[in-house]
Protein backbone atom coordinates (compact mmCIF):
# COMPACT_ATOMS: atom_id res chain seq x y z
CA UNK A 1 0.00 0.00 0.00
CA UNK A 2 1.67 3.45 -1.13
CA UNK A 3 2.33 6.00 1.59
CA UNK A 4 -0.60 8.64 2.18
CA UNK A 5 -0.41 12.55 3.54
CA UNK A 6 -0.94 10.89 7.21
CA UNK A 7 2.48 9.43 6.57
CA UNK A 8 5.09 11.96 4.36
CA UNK A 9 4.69 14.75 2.60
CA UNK A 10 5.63 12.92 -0.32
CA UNK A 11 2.62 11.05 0.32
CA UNK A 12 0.47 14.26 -0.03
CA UNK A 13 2.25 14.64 -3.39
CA UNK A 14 4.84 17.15 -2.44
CA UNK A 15 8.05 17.79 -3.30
CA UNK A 16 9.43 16.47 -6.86
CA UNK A 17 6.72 14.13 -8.60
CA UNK A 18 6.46 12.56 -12.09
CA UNK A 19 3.28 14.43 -13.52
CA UNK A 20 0.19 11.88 -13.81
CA UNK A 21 -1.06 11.15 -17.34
CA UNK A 22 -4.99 12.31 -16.46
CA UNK A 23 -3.83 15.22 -19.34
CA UNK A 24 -4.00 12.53 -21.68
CA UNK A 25 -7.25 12.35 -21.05
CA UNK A 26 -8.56 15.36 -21.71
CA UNK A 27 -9.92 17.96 -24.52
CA UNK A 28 -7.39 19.36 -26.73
CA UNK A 29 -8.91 22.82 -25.22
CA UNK A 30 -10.32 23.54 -21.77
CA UNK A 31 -12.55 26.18 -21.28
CA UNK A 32 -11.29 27.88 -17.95
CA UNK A 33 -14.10 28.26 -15.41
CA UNK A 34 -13.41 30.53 -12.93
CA UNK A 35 -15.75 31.60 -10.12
CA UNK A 36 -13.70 35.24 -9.89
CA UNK A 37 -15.89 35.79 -13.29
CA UNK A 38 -18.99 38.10 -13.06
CA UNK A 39 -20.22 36.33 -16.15
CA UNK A 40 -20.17 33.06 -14.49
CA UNK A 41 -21.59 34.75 -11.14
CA UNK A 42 -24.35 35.64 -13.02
CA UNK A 43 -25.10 32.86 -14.91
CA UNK A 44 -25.29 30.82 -11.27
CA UNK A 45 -27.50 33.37 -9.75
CA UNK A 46 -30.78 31.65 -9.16
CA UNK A 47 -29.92 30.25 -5.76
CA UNK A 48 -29.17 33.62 -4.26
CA UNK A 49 -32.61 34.79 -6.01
CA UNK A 50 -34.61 31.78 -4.56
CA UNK A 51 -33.45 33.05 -1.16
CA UNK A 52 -34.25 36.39 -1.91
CA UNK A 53 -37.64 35.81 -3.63
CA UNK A 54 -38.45 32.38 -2.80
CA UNK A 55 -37.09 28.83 -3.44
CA UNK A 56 -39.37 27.57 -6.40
CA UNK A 57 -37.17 23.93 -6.02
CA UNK A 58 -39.65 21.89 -4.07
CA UNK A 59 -42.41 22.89 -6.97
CA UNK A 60 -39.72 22.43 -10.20
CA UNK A 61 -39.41 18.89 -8.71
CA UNK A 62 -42.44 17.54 -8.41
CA UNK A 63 -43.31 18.62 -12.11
CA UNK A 64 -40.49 16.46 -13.10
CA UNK A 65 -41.13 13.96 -11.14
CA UNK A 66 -45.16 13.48 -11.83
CA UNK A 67 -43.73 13.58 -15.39
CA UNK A 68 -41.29 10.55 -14.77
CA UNK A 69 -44.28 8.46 -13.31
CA UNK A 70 -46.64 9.67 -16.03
CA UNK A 71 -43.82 7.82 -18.59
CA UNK A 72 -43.55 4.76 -16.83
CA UNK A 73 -41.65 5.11 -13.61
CA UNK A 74 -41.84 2.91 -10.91
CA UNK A 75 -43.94 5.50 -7.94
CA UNK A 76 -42.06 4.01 -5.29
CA UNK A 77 -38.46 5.88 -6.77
CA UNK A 78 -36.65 1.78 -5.95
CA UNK A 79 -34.23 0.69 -8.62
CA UNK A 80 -33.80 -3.11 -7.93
CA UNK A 81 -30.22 -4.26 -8.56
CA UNK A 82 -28.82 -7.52 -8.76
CA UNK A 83 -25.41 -8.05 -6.79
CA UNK A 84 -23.62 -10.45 -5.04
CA UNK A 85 -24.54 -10.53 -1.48
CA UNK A 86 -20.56 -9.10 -1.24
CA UNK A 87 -19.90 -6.15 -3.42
CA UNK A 88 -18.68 -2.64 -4.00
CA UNK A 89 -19.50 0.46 -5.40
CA UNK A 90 -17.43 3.93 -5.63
CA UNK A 91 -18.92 7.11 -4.84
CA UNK A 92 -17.66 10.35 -5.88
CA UNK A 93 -18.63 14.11 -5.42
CA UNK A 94 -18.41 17.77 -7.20
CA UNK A 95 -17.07 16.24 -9.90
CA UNK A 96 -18.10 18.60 -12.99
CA UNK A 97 -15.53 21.36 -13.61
CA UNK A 98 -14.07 19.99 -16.80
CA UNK A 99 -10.53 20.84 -16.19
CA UNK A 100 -7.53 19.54 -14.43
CA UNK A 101 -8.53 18.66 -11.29
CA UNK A 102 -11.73 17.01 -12.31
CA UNK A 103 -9.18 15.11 -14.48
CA UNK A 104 -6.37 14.46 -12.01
CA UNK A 105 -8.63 12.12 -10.19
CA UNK A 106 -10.32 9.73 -13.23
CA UNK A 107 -7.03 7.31 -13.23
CA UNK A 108 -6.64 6.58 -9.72
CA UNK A 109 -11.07 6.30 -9.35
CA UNK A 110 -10.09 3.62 -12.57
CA UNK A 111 -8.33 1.69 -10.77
CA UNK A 112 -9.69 1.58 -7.36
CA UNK A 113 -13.00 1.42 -8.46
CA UNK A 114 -12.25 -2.00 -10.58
CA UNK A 115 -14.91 -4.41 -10.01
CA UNK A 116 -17.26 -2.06 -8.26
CA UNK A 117 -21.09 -2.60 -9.13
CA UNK A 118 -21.79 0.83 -9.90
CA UNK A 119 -21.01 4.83 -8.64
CA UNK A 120 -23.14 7.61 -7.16
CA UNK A 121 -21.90 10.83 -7.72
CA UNK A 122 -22.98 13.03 -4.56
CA UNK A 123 -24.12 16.25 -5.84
CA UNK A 124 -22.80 18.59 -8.86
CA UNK A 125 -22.26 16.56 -11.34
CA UNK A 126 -22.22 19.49 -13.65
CA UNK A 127 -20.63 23.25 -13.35
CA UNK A 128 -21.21 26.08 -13.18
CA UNK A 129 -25.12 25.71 -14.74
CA UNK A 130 -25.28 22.06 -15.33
CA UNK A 131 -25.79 22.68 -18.70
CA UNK A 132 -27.03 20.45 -21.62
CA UNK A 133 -23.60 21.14 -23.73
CA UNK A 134 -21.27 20.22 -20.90
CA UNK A 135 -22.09 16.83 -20.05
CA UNK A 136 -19.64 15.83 -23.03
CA UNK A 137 -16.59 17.33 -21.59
CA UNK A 138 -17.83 16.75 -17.74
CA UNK A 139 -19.42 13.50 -17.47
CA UNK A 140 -19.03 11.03 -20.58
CA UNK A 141 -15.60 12.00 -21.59
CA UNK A 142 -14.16 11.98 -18.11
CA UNK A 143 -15.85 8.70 -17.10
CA UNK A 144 -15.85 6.96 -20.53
CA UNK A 145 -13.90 3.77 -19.41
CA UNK A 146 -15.75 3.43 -15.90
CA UNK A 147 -17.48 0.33 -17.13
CA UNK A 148 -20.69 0.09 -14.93
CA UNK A 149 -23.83 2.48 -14.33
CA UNK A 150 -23.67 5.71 -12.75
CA UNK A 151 -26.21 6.98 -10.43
CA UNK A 152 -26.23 10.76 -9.73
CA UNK A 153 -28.33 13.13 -7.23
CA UNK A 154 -28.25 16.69 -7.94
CA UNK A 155 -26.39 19.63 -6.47
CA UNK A 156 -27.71 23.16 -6.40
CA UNK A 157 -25.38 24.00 -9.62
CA UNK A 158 -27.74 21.02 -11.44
CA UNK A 159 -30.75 23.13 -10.44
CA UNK A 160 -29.15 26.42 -11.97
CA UNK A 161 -30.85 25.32 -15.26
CA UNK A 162 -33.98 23.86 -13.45
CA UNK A 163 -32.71 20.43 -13.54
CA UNK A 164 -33.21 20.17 -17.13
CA UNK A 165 -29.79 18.37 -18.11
CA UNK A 166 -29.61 16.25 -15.33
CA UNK A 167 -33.29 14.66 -15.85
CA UNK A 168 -32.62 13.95 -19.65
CA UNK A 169 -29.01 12.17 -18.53
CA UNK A 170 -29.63 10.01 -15.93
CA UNK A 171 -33.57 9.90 -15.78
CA UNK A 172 -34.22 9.35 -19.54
CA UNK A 173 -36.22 12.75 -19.64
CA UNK A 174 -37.03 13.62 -23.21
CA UNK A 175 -37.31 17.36 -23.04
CA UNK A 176 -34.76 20.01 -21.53
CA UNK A 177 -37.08 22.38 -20.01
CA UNK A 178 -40.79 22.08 -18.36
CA UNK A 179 -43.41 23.92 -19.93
CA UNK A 180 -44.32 27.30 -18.49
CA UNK A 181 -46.46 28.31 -15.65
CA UNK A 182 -48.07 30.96 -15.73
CA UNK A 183 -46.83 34.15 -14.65
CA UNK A 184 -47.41 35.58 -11.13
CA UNK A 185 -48.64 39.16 -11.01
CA UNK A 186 -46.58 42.16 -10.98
CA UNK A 187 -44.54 43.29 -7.96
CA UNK A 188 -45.06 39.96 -6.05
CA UNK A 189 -41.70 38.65 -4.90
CA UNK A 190 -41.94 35.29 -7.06
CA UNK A 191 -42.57 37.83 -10.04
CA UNK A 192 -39.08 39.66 -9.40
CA UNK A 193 -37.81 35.93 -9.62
CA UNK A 194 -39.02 34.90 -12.80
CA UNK A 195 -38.54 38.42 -13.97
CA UNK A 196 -34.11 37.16 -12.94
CA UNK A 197 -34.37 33.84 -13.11
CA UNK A 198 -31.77 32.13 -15.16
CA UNK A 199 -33.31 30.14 -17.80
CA UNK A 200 -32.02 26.61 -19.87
CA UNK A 201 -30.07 27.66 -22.68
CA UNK A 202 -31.10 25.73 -25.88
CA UNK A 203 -28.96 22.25 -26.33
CA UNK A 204 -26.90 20.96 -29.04
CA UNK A 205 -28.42 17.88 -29.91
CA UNK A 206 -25.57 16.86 -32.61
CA UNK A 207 -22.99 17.31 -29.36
CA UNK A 208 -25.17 15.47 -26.74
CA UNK A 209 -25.96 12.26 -29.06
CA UNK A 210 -21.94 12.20 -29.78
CA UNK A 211 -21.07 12.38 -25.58
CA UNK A 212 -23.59 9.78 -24.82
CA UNK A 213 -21.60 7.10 -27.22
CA UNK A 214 -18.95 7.53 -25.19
CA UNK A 215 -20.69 5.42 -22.26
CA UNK A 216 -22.86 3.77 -24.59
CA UNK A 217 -22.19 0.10 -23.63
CA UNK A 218 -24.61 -2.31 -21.88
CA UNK A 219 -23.01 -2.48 -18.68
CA UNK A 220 -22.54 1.48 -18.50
CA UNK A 221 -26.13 2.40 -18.94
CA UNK A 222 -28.74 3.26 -15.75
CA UNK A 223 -31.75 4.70 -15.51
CA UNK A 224 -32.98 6.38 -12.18
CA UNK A 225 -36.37 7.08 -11.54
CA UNK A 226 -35.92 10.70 -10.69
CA UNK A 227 -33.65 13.00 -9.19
CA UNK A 228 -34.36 11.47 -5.74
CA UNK A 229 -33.88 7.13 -5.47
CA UNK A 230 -33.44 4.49 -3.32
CA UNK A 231 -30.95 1.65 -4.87
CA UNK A 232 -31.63 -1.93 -2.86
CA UNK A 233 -28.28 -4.13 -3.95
CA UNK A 234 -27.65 -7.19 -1.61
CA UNK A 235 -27.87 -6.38 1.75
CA UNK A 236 -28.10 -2.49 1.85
CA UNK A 237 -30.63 0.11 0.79
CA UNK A 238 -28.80 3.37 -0.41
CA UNK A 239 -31.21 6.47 -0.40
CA UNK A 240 -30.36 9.68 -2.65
CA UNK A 241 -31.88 12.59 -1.96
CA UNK A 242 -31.90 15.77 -3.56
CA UNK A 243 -31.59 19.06 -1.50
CA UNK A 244 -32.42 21.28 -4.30
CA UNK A 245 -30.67 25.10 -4.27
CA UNK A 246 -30.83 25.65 -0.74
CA UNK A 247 -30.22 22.51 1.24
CA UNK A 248 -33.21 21.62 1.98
CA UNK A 249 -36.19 19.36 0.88
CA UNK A 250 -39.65 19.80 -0.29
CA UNK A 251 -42.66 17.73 1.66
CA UNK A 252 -43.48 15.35 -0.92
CA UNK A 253 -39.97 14.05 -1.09
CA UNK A 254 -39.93 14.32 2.94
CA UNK A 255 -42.88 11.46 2.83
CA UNK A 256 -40.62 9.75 0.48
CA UNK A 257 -37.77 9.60 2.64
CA UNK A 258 -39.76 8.57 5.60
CA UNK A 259 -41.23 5.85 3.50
CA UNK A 260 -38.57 4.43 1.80
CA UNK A 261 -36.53 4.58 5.54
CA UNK A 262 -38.26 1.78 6.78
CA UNK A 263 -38.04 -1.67 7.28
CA UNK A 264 -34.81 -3.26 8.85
CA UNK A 265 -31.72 -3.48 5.95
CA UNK A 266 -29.44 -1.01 6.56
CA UNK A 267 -29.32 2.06 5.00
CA UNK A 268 -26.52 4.26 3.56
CA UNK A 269 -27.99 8.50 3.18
CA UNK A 270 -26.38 10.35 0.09
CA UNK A 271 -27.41 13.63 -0.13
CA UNK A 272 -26.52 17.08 -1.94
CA UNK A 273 -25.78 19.03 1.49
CA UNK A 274 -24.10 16.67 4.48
CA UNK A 275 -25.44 16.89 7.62
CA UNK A 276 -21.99 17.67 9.73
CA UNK A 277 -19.33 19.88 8.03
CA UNK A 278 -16.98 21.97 9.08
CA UNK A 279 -17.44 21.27 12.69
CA UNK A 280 -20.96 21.99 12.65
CA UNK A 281 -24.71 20.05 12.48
CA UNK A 282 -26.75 21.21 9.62
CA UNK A 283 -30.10 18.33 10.05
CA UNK A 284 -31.84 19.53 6.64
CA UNK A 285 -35.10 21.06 6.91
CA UNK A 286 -37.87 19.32 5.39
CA UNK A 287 -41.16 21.58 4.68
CA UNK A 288 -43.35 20.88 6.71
CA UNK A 289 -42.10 20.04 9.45
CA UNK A 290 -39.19 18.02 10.34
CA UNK A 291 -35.80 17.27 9.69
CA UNK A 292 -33.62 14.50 7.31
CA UNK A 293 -31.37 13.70 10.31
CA UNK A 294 -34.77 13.23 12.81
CA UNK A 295 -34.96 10.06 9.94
CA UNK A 296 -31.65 9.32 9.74
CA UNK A 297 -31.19 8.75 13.80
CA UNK A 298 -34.83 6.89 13.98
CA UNK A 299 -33.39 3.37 14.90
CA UNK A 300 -36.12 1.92 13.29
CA UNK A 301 -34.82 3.01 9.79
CA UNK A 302 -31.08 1.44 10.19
CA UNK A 303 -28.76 4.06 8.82
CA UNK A 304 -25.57 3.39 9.41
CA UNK A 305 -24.08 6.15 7.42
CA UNK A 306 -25.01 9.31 5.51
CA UNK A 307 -22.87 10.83 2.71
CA UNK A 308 -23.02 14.41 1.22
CA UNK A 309 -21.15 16.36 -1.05
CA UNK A 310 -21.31 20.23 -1.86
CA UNK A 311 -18.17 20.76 0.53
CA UNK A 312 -15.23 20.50 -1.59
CA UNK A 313 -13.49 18.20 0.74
CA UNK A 314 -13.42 15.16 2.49
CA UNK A 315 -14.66 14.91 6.55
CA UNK A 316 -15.98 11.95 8.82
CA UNK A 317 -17.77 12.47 11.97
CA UNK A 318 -18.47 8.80 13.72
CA UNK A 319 -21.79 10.64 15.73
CA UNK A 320 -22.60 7.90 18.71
CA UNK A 321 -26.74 8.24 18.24
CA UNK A 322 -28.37 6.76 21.77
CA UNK A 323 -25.57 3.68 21.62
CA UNK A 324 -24.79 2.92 18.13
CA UNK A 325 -22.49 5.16 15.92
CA UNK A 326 -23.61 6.42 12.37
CA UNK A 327 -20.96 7.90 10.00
CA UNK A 328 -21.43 11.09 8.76
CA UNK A 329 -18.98 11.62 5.87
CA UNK A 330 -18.51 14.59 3.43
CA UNK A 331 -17.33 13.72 0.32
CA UNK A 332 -17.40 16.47 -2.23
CA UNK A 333 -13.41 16.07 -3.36
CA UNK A 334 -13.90 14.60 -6.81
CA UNK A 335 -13.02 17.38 -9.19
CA UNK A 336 -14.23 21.25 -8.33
CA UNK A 337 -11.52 23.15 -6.43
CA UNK A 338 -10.38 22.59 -3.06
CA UNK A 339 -12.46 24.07 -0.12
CA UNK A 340 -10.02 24.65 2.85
CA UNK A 341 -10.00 22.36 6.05
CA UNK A 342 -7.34 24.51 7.54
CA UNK A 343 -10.39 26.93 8.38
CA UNK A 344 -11.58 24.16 10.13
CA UNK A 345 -12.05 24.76 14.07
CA UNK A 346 -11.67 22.12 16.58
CA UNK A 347 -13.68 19.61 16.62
CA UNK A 348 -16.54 19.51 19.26
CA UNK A 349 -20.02 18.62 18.08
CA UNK A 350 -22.54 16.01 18.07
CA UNK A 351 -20.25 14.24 21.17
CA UNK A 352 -17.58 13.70 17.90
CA UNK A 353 -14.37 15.47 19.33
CA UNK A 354 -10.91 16.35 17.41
CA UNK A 355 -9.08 12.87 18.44
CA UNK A 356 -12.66 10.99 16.33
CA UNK A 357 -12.62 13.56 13.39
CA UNK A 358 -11.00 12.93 10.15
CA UNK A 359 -10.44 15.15 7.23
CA UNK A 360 -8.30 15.28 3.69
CA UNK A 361 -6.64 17.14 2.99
CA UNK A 362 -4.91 17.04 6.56
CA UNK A 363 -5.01 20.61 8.02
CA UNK A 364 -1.63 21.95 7.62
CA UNK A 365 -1.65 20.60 3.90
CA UNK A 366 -4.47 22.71 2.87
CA UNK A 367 -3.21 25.92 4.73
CA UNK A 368 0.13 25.44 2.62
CA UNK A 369 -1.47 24.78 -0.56
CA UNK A 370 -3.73 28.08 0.03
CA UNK A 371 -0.63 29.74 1.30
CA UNK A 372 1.18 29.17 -2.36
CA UNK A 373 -2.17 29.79 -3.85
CA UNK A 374 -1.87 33.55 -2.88
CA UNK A 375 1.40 33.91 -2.34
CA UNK A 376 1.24 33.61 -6.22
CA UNK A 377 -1.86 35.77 -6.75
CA UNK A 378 -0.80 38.39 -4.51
CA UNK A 379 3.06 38.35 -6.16
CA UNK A 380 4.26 37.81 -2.34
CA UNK A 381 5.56 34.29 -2.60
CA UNK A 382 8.80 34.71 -0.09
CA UNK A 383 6.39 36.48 2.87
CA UNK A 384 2.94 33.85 2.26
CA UNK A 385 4.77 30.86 1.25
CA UNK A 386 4.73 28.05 3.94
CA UNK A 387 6.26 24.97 3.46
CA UNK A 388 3.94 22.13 4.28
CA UNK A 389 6.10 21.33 7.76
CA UNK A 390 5.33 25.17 8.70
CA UNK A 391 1.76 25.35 7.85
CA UNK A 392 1.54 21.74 9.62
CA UNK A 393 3.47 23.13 13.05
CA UNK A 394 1.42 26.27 13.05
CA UNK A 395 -2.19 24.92 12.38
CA UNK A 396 -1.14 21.83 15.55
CA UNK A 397 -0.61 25.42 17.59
CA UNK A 398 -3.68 26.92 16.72
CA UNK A 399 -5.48 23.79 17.43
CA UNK A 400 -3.47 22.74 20.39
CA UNK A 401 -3.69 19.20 18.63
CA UNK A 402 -0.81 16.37 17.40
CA UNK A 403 -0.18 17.34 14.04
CA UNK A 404 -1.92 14.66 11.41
CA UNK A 405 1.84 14.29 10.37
CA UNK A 406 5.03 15.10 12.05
CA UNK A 407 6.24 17.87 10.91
CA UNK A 408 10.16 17.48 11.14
CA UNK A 409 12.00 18.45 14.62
CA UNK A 410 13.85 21.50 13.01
CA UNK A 411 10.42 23.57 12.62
CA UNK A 412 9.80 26.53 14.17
CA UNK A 413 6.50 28.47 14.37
CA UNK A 414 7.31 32.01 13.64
CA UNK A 415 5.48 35.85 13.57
CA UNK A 416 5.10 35.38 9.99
CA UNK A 417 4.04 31.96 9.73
CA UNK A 418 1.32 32.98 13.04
CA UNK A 419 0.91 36.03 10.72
CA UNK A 420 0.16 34.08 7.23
CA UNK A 421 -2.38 31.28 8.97
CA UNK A 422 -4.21 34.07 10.76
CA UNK A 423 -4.43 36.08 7.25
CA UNK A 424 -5.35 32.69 5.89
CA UNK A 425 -8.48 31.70 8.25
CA UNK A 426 -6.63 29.94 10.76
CA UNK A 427 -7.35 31.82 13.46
CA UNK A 428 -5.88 31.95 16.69
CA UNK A 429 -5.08 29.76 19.39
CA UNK A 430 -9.03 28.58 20.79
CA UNK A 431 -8.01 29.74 24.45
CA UNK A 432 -7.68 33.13 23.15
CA UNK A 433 -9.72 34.00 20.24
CA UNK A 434 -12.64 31.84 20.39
CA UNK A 435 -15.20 34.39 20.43
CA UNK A 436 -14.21 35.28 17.00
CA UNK A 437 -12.81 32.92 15.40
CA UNK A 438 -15.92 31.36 13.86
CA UNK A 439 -16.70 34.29 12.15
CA UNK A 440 -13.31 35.17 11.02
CA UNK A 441 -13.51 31.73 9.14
CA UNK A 442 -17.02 32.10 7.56
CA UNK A 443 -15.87 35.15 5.55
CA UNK A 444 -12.67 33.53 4.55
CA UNK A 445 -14.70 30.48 3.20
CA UNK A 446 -17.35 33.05 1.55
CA UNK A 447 -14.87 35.21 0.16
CA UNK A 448 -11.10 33.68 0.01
CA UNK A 449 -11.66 30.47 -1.79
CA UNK A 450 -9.83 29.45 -4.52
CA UNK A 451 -12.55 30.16 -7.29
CA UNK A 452 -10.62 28.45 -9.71
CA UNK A 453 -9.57 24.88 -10.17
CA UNK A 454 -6.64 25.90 -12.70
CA UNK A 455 -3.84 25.06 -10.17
CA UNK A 456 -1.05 22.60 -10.41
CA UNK A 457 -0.38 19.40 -8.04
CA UNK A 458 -0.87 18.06 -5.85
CA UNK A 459 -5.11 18.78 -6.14
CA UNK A 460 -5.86 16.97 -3.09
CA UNK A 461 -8.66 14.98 -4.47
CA UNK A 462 -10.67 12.23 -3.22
CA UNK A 463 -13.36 9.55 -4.01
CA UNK A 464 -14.72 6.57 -1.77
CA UNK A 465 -15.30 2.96 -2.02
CA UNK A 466 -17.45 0.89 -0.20
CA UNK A 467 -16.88 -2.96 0.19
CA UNK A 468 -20.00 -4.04 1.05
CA UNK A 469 -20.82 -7.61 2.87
CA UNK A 470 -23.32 -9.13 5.02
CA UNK A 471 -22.03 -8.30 8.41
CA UNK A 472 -19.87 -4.85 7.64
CA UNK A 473 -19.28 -2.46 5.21
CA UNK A 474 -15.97 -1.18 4.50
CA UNK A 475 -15.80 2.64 3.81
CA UNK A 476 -12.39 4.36 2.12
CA UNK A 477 -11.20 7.23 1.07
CA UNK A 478 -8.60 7.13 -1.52
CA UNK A 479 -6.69 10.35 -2.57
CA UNK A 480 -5.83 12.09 -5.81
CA UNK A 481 -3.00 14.07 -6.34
CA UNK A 482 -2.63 14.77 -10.01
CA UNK A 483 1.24 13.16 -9.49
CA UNK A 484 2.02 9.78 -11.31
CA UNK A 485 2.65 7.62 -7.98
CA UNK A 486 -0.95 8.43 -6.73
CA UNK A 487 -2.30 7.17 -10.19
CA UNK A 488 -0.98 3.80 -10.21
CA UNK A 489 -1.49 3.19 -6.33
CA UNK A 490 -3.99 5.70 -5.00
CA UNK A 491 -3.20 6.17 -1.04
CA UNK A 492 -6.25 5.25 1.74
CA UNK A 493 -6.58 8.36 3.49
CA UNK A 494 -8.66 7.00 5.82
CA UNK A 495 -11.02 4.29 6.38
CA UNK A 496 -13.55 2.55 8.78
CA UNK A 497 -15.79 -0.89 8.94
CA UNK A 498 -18.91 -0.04 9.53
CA UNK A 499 -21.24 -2.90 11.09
CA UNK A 500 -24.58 -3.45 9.74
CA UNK A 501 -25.75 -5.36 12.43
């Protein structure tokens, strides 16, 4: 087994590295998509107007969905596959930027996903619009010699186009766009809404018929009943849910989830918007009353782990729930840029404390790789620049932690390198600044992010697998660097057996 970022920094993919060959696998030309662009900030602007005006989500989704069942889809949302009572599947999230990091992780997901049973992408599968025209470069190029069925539930980028894309790819929807409602009168707020709202641009045909051929074989094709499932294979039920623009669920889907919850097999969540990130509990409101993680912690309905994406990183959180121990796992590393973890706090929440938690990339990692980031932007490379054993010693300060990796016994945490994490979202050390240090790292997320995924290696990527048997099921997270060693033997970053007893 090759050495991962919990081991050396060569394991993270520092230092000298033979490039991967994942730019063999791409377009001859690669649109950049940067989230720094006011065109692209405009184009993506219907969640910030359904939380202005009104989330119409909840309504856009049952139209689709009463038009799935009108064509022939099973009403209880249950695709039936046949496994082995012992089997595997990959899942993968934020995959759909187009460029190199979406890229960087396709070799390594090749080969540790051989002989899986399918893969469930967790939530934007498509930037920054999920549009029609990008599936080609996004989806069936980069995942062209995966060789069995993808399942997909939508993030809120997939609902920047009202879903349209998504439903004709993976649901078998003929049409690209609903047909109107009719207007609300003037001056109301859902009339300012549909006065802004971002509308589906017209598809290529010609281009979409060519990108489907590219997963085109038997064993490659699936088709999901909407854009909210539940997949029984051997001894597990795995529910998909789709949180919509805002994170949250409509109440016919809520009666869903509460329906297709019960019974006795286990059950494995995956959902748009995880329920514990960033050291906090966000349970997903359902209308109406209610919340997703009220269903997930009913012992009755058997979850033994729930897995979102959205957050552009990976996180666990083994949450002890009145005696037994659900994993909550985010899982949005699979090809968008790199949301910090160095931002991250300690960890103390849902009785899950910093010695439980897991992350990738491992704290100090991420603070170097942002510290490089804008050391380059800002042309101040010699003052931001931390080497990955300073940003490691300074974030173990901060935190008053062990470092996730030992950061060499010659390190010493200086002004600057206090004065670069600090600059960078760090914060300060809890005993001192812990009244605002929460907020300090909510407008470096909002505002500080990379908003671009045009770097260089290592990308700090990830995917999971999931060995699945009778008695257990084993959960991993394997990383991606965009270096040639990760390709050929992609690193565990972590991993847990989780009991289905």
């Amino acid at each position: 087994m090759s050495e991962s970022s919990r081991d050396t920094a060569q394991g993270a993919g520092w230092g000298p590295a033979e490039p991967g060959v994942y730019r063999q696998l791409m377009p001859d030309h690669v649109e950049k998509l940067s989230w720094l662009n006011p065109r692209t900030l405009w184009a993506a602007r219907n969640g910030v107007l359904a939380s202005w005006f009104g989330d119409p989500t909840g309504r856009t989704r049952g139209r689709w969905v009463a038009r799935r069942v009108a064509a022939g889809a099973g009403g209880d949302k249950v695709v039936r596959r046949d496994v082995p009572e012992r089997f595997s599947f990959m899942v993968i999230g934020d995959t759909g930027e187009g460029d190199a990091s979406q890229y960087a992780v396709v070799p390594g997901f090749l080969r540790a996903g051989a002989g899986t049973e399918f893969a469930v992408i967790a939530s934007d599968v498509i930037y920054p619009v999920g549009a029609t025209d990008d599936y080609g470069t996004k989806f069936f190029r980069p995942y062209q010699d995966y060789p069995a069925p993808i399942y997909a539930i939508p993030g809120n980028h997939d609902w920047y186009e009202d879903l349209g894309a998504f439903m004709r790819v993976f649901c078998g929807e003929t049409a690209s766009a609903l047909d109107a409602e009719s207007r609300p009168r003037a001056l109301t707020r859902a009339w300012w809404r549909t006065l802004l709202w971002h509308r589906p641009r017209p598809a290529d045909e010609e281009l979409l018929a060519t990108a489907r051929e590219l997963r085109a074989a038997p064993g490659q094709l699936a088709l999901q009943p909407g854009p909210y499932w539940a997949l029984d294979a051997g001894p597990v039920r795995i529910v998909g849910i789709d949180t919509g623009l805002l994170g949250t669920i409509d109440a016919e889907q809520g009666a869903w989830l509460r329906e297709a919850s019960r019974g006795p097999k286990p059950k494995i969540l995956v959902t748009g918007s995880p329920l514990y990130v960033d050291g906090e509990h966000h349970p997903c409101a359902i209308e109406g009353g209610g919340t997703v993680d009220e269903i997930v912690r009913d012992p009755d309905h058997h979850y033994v782990a729930a897995i979102g994406g959205d957050i552009h990183n990976y996180q666990r959180y083994p949450v002890d729930v009145d005696g037994r121990t659900v994993q909550y796992v985010v899982a949005g590393g699979g090809g968008a840029f790199m949301h910090a973890t160095h931002t991250i706090p300690r960890v103390s929440v849902g009785g899950v404390t910093e010695p439980d938690f897991r992350c990738y990339p491992l704290r100090g990692d991420s603070l170097a790789f942002y510290s490089r980031l804008y050391g380059h932007r800002l042309r101040l490379r010699r003052f931001f620049t931390l080497t990955e054993a300073e940003a490691t010693a300074v974030v173990a300060e901060r935190l008053g932690t062990e470092p996730g990796r030992a950061p060499g016994p010659d390190v010493r945490v200086t002004r600057r390198t206090r004065l670069v994490a600090t600059l960078l979202g760090a914060g300060g050390r809890p005993d001192r600044t812990s009244r605002v240090r929460l907020p300090v790292r909510k407008i470096y997320t909002r505002l500080f992010s990379p908003g671009s995924a045009t770097y260089s290696p290592p990308f700090f990527k990830c995917f999971l697998r999931l060995d699945v048997s009778p008695e257990a099921v084993r959960l991993r997270c394997f990383a991606a660097t965009g270096n040639r060693a990760q390709e050929l033997d992609p690193p565990v970053e972590d991993e847990v057996v989780i009991p289905l007893d």
